[in-house]
PDB file of N, CA and C in Angstrom:
ATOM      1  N   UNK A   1      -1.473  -1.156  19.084  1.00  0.00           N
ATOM      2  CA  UNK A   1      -0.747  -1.225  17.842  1.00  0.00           C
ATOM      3  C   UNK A   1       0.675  -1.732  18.119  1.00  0.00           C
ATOM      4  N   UNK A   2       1.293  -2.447  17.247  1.00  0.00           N
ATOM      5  CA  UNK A   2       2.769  -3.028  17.288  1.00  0.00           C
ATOM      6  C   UNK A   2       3.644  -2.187  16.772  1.00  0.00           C
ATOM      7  N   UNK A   3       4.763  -2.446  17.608  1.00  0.00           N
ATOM      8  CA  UNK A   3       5.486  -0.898  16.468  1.00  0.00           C
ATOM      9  C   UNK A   3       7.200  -1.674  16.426  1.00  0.00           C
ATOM     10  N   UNK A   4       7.621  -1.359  15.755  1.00  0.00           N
ATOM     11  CA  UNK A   4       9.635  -1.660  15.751  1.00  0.00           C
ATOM     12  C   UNK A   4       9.544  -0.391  16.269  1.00  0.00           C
ATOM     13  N   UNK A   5      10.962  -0.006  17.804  1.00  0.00           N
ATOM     14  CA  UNK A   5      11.165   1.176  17.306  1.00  0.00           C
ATOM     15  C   UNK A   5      13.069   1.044  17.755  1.00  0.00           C
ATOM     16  N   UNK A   6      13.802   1.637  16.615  1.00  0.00           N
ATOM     17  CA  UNK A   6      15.232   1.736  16.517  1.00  0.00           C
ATOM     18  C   UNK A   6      15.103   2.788  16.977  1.00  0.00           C
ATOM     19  N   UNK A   7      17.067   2.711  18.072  1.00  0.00           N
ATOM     20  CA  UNK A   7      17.434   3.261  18.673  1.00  0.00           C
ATOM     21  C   UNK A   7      18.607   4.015  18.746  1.00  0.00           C
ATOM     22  N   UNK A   8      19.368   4.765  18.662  1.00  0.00           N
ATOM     23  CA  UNK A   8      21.000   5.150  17.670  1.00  0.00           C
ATOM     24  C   UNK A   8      21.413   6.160  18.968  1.00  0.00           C
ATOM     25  N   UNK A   9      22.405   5.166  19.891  1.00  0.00           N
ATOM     26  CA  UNK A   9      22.679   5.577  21.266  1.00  0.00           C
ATOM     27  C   UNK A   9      24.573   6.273  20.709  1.00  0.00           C
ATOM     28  N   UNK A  10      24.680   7.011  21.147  1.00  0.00           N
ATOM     29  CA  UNK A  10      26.341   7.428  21.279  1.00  0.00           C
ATOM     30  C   UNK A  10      26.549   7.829  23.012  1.00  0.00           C
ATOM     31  N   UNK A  11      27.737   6.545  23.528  1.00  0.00           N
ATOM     32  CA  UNK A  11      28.028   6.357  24.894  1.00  0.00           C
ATOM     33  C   UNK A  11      29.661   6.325  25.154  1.00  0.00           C
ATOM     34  N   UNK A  12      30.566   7.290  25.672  1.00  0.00           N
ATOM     35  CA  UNK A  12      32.013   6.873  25.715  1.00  0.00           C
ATOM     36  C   UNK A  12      31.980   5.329  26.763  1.00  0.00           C
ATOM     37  N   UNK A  13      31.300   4.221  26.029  1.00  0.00           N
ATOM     38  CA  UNK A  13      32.150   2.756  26.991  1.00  0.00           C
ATOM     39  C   UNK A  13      33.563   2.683  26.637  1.00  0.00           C
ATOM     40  N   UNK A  14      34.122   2.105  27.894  1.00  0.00           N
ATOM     41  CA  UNK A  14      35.329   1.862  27.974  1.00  0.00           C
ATOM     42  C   UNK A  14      35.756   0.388  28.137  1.00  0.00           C
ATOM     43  N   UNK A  15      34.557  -0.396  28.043  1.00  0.00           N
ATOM     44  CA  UNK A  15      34.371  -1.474  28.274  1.00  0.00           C
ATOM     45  C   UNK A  15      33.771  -2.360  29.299  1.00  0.00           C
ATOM     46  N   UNK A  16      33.878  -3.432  29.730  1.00  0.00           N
ATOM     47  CA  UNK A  16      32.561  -4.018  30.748  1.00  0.00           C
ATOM     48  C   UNK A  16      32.180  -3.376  31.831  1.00  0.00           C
ATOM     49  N   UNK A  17      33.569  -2.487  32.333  1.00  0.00           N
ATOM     50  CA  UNK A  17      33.145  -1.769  33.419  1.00  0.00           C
ATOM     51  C   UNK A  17      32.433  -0.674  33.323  1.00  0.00           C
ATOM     52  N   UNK A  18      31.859  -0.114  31.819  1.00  0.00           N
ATOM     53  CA  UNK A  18      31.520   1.201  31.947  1.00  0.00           C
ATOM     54  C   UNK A  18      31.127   1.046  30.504  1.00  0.00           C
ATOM     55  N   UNK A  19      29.724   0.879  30.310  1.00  0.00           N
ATOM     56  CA  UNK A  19      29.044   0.744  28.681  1.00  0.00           C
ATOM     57  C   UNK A  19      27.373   1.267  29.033  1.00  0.00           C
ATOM     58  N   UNK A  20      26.818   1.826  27.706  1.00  0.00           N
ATOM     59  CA  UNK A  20      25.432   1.879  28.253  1.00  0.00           C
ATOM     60  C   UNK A  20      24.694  -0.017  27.738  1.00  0.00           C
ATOM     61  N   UNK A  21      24.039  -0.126  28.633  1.00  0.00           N
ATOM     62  CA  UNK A  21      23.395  -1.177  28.556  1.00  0.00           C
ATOM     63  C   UNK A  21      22.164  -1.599  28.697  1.00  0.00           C
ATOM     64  N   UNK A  22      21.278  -0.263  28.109  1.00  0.00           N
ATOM     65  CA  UNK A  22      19.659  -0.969  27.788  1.00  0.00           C
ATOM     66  C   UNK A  22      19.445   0.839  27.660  1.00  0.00           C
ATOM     67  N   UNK A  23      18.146   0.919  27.170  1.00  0.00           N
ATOM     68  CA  UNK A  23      17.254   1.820  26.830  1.00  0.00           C
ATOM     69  C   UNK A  23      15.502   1.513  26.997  1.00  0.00           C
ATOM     70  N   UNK A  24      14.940   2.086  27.576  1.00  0.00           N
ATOM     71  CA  UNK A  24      13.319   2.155  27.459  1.00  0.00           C
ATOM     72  C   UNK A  24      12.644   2.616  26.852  1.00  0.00           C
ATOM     73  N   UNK A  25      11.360   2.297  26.361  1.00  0.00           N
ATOM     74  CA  UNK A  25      10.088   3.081  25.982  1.00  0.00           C
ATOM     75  C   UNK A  25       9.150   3.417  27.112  1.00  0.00           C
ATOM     76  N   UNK A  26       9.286   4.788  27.142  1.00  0.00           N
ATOM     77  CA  UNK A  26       7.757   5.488  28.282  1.00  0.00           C
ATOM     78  C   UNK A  26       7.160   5.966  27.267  1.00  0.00           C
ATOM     79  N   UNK A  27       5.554   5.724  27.599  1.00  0.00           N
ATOM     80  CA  UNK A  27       4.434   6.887  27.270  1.00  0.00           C
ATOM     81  C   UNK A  27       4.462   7.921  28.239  1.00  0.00           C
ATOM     82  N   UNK A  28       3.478   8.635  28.016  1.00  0.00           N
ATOM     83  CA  UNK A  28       3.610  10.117  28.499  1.00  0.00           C
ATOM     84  C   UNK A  28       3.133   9.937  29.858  1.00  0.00           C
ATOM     85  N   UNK A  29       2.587   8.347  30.559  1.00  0.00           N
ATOM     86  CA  UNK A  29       2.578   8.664  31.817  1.00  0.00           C
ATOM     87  C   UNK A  29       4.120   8.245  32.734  1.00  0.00           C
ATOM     88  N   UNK A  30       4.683   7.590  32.194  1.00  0.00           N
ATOM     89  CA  UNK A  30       5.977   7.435  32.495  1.00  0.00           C
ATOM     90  C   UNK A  30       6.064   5.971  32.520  1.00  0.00           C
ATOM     91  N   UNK A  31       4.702   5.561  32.125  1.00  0.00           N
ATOM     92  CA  UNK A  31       5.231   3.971  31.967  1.00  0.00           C
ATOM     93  C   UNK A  31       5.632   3.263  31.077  1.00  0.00           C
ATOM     94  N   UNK A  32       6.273   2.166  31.615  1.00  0.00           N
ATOM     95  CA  UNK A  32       7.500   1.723  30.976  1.00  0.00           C
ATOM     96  C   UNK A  32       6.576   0.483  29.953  1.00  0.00           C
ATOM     97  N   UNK A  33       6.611   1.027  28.824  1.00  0.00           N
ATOM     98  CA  UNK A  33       6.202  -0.130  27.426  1.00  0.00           C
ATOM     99  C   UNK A  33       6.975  -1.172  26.985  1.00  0.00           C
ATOM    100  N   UNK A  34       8.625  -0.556  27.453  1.00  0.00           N
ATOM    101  CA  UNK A  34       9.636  -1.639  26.553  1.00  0.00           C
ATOM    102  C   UNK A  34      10.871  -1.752  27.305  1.00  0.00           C
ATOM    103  N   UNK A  35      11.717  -2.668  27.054  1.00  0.00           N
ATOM    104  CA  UNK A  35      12.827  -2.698  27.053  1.00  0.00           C
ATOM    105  C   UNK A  35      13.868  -3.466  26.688  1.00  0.00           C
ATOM    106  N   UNK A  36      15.092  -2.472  25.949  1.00  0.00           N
ATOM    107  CA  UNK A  36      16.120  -3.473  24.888  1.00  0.00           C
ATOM    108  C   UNK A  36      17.162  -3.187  26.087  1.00  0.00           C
ATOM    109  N   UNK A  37      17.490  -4.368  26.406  1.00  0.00           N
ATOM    110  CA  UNK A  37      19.083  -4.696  27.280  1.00  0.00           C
ATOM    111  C   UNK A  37      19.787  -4.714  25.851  1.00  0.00           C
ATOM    112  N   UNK A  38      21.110  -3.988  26.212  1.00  0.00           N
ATOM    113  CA  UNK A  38      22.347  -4.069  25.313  1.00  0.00           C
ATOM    114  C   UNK A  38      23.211  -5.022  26.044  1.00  0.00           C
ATOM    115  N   UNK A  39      23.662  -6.378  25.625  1.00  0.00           N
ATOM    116  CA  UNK A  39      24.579  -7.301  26.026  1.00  0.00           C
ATOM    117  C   UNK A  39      25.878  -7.434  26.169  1.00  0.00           C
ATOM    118  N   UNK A  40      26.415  -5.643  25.305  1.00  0.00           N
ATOM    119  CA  UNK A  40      27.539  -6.203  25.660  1.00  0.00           C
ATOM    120  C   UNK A  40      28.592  -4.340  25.211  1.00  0.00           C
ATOM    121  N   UNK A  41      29.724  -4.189  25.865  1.00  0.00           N
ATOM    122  CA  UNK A  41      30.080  -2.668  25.043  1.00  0.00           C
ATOM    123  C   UNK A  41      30.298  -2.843  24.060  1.00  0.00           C
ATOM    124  N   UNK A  42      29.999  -1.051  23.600  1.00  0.00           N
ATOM    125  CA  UNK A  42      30.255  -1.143  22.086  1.00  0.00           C
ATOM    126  C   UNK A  42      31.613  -0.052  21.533  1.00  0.00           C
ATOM    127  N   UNK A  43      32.469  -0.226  22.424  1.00  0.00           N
ATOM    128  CA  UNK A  43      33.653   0.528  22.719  1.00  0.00           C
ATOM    129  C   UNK A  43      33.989   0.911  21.212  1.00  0.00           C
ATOM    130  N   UNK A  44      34.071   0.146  20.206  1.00  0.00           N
ATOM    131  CA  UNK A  44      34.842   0.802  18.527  1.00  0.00           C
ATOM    132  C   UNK A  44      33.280   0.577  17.944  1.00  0.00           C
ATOM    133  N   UNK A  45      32.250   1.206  18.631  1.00  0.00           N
ATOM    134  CA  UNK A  45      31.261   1.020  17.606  1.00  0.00           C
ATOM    135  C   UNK A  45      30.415   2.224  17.766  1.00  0.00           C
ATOM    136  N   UNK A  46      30.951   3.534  17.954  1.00  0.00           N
ATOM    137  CA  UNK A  46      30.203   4.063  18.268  1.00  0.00           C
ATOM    138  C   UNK A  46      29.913   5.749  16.583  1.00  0.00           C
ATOM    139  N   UNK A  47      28.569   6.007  16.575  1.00  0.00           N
ATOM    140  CA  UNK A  47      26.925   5.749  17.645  1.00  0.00           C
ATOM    141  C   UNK A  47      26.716   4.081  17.446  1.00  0.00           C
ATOM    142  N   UNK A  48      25.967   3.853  17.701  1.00  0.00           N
ATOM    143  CA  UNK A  48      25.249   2.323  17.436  1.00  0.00           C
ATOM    144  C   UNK A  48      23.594   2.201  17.301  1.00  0.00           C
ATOM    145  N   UNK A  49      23.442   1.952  16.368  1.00  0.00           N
ATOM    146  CA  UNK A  49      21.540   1.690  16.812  1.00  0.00           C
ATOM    147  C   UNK A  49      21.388   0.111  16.929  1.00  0.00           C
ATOM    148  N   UNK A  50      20.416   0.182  17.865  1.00  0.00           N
ATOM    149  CA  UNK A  50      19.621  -1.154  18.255  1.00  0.00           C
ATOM    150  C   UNK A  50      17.906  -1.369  18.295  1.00  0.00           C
ATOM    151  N   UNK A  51      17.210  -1.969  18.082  1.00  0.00           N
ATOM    152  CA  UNK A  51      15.780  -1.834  17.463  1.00  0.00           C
ATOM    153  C   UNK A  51      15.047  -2.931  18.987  1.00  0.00           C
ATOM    154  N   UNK A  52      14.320  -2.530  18.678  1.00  0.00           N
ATOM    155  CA  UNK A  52      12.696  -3.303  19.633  1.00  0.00           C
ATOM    156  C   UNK A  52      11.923  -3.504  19.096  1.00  0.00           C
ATOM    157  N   UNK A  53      11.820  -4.967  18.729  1.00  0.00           N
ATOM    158  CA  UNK A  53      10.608  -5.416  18.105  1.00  0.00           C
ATOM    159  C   UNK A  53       9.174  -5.940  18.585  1.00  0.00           C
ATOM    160  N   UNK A  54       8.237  -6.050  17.997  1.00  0.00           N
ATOM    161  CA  UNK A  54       6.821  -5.988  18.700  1.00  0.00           C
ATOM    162  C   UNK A  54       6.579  -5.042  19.718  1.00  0.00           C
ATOM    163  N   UNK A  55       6.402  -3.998  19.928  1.00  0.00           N
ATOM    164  CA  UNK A  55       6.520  -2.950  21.157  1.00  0.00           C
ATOM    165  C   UNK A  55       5.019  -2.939  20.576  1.00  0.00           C
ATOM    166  N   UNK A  56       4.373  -3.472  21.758  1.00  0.00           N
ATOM    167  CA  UNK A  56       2.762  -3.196  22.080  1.00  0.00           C
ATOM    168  C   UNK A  56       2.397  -1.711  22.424  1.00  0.00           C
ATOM    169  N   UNK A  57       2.178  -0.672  21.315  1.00  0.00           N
ATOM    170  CA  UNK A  57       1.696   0.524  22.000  1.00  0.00           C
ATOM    171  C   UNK A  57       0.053   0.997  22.098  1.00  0.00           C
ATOM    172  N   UNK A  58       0.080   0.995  23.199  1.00  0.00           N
ATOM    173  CA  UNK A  58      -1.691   1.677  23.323  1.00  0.00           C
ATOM    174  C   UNK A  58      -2.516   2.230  22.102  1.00  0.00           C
ATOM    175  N   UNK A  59      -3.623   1.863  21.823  1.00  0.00           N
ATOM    176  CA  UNK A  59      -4.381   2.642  20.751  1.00  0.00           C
ATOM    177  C   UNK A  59      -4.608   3.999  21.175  1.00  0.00           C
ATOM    178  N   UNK A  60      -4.526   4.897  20.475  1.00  0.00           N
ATOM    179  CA  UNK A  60      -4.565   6.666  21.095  1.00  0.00           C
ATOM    180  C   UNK A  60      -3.387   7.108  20.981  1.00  0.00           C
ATOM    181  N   UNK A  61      -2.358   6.221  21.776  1.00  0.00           N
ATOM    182  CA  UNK A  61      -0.699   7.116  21.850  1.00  0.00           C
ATOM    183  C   UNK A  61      -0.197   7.601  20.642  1.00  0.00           C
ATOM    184  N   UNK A  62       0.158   9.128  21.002  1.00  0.00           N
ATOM    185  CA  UNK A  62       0.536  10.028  19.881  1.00  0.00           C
ATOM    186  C   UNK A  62       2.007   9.995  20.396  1.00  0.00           C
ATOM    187  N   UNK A  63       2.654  10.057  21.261  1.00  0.00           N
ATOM    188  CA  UNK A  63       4.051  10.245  21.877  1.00  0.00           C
ATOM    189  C   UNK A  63       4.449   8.934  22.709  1.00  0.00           C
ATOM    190  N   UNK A  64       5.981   8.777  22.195  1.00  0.00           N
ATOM    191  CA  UNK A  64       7.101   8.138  23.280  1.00  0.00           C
ATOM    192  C   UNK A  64       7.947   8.660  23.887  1.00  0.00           C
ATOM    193  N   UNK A  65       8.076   7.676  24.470  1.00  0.00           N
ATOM    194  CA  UNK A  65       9.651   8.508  25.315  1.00  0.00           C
ATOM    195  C   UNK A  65      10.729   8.007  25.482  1.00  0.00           C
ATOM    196  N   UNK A  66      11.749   8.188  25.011  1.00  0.00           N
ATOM    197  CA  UNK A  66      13.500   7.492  24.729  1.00  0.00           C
ATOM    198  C   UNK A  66      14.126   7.394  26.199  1.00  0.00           C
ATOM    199  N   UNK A  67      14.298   6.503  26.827  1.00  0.00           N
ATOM    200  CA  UNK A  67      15.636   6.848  27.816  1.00  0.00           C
ATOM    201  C   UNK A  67      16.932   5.893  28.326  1.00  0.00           C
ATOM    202  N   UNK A  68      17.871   6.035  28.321  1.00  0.00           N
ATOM    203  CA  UNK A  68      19.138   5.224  27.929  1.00  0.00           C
ATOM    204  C   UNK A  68      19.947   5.094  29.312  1.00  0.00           C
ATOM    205  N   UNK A  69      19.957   3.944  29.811  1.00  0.00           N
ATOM    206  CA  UNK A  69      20.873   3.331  30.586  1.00  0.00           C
ATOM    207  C   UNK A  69      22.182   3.240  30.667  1.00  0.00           C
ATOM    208  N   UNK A  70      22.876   3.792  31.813  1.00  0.00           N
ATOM    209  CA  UNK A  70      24.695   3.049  31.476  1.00  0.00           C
ATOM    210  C   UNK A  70      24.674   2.053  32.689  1.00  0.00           C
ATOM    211  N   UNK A  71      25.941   1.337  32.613  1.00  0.00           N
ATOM    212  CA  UNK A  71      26.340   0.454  33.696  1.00  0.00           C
ATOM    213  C   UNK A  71      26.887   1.089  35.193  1.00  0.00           C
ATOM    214  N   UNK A  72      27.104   2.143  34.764  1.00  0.00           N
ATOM    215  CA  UNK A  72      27.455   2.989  36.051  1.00  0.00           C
ATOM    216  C   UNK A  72      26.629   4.310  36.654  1.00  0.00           C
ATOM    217  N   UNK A  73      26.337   5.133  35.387  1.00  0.00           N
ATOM    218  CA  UNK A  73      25.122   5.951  35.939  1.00  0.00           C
ATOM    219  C   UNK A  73      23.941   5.573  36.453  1.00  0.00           C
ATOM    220  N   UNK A  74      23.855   4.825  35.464  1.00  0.00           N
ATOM    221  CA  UNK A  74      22.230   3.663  35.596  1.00  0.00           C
ATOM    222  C   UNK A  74      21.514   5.009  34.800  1.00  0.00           C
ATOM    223  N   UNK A  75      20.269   5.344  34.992  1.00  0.00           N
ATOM    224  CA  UNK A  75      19.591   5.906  33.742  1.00  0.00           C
ATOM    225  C   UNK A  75      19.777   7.381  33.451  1.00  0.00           C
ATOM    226  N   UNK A  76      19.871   7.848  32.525  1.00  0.00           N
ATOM    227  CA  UNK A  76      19.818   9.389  32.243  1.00  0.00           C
ATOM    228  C   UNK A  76      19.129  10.408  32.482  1.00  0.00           C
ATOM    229  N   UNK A  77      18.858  11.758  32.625  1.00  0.00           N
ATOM    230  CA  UNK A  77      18.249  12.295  33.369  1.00  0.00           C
ATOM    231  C   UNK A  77      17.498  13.139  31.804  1.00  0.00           C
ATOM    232  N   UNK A  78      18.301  12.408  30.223  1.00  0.00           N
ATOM    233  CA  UNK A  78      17.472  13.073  29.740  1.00  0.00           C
ATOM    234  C   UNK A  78      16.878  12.122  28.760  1.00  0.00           C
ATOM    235  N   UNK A  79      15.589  12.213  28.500  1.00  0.00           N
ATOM    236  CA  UNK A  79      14.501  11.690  27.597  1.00  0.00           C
ATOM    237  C   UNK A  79      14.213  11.942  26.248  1.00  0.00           C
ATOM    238  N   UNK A  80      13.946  11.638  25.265  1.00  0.00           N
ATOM    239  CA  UNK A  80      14.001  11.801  24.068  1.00  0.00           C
ATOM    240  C   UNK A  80      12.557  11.770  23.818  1.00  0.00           C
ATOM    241  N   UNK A  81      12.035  12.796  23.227  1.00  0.00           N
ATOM    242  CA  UNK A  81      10.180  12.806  22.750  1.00  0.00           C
ATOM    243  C   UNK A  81      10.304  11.768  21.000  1.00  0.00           C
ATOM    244  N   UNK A  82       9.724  10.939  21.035  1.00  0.00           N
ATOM    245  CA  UNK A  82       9.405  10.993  19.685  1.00  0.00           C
ATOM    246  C   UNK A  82       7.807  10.888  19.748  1.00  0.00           C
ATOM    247  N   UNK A  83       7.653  11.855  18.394  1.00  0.00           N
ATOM    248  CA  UNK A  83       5.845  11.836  17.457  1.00  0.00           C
ATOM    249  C   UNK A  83       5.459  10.246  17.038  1.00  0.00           C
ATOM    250  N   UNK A  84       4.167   9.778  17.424  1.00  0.00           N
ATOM    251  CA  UNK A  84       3.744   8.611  16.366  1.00  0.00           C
ATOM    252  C   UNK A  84       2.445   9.566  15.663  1.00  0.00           C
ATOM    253  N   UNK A  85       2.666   8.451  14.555  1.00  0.00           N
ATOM    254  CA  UNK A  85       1.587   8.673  13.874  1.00  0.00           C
ATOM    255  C   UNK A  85       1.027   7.585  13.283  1.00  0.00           C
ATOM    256  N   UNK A  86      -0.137   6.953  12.874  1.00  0.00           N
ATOM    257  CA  UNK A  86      -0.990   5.968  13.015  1.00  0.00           C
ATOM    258  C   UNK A  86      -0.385   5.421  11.391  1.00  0.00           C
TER     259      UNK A  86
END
């Protein structure tokens, strides 16, 4: 199934040196379905959402999984569950 799925990140960037810059989609085995690179900080824009379009998800999948990149941490240690429903 195809899905959009928007994303509404809040990150203190300070600018090029220090912005988040992409987010993933995992299913519940941890693999990676998607990914939106953010191009650029969003220092006076914050939260911000950003969307993924055509995201090919498996027939069956009931759950995703959110997880958000910075330029300096590199990825977060926490994940976001979201429910699908058909």
């Amino acid at each position: 199934m195809v899905w959009q799925v928007s994303v509404t990140l809040k990150h203190d960037d300070t600018g090029w040196d220090h912005y988040a810059d992409g987010w993933e989609v995992l299913d519940s085995d941890g693999n990676q379905l998607g990914f939106r690179k953010l191009l650029h900080p969003h220092v006076h824009e914050q939260p911000f959402t950003r969307s993924l379009n055509d995201l090919i998800v498996p027939d069956g999948t009931r759950e995703i999984f959110i997880k958000a990149r910075c330029s300096v941490d590199e990825w977060s240690d926490e994940m976001i569950r979201v429910a699908l429903s058909p």
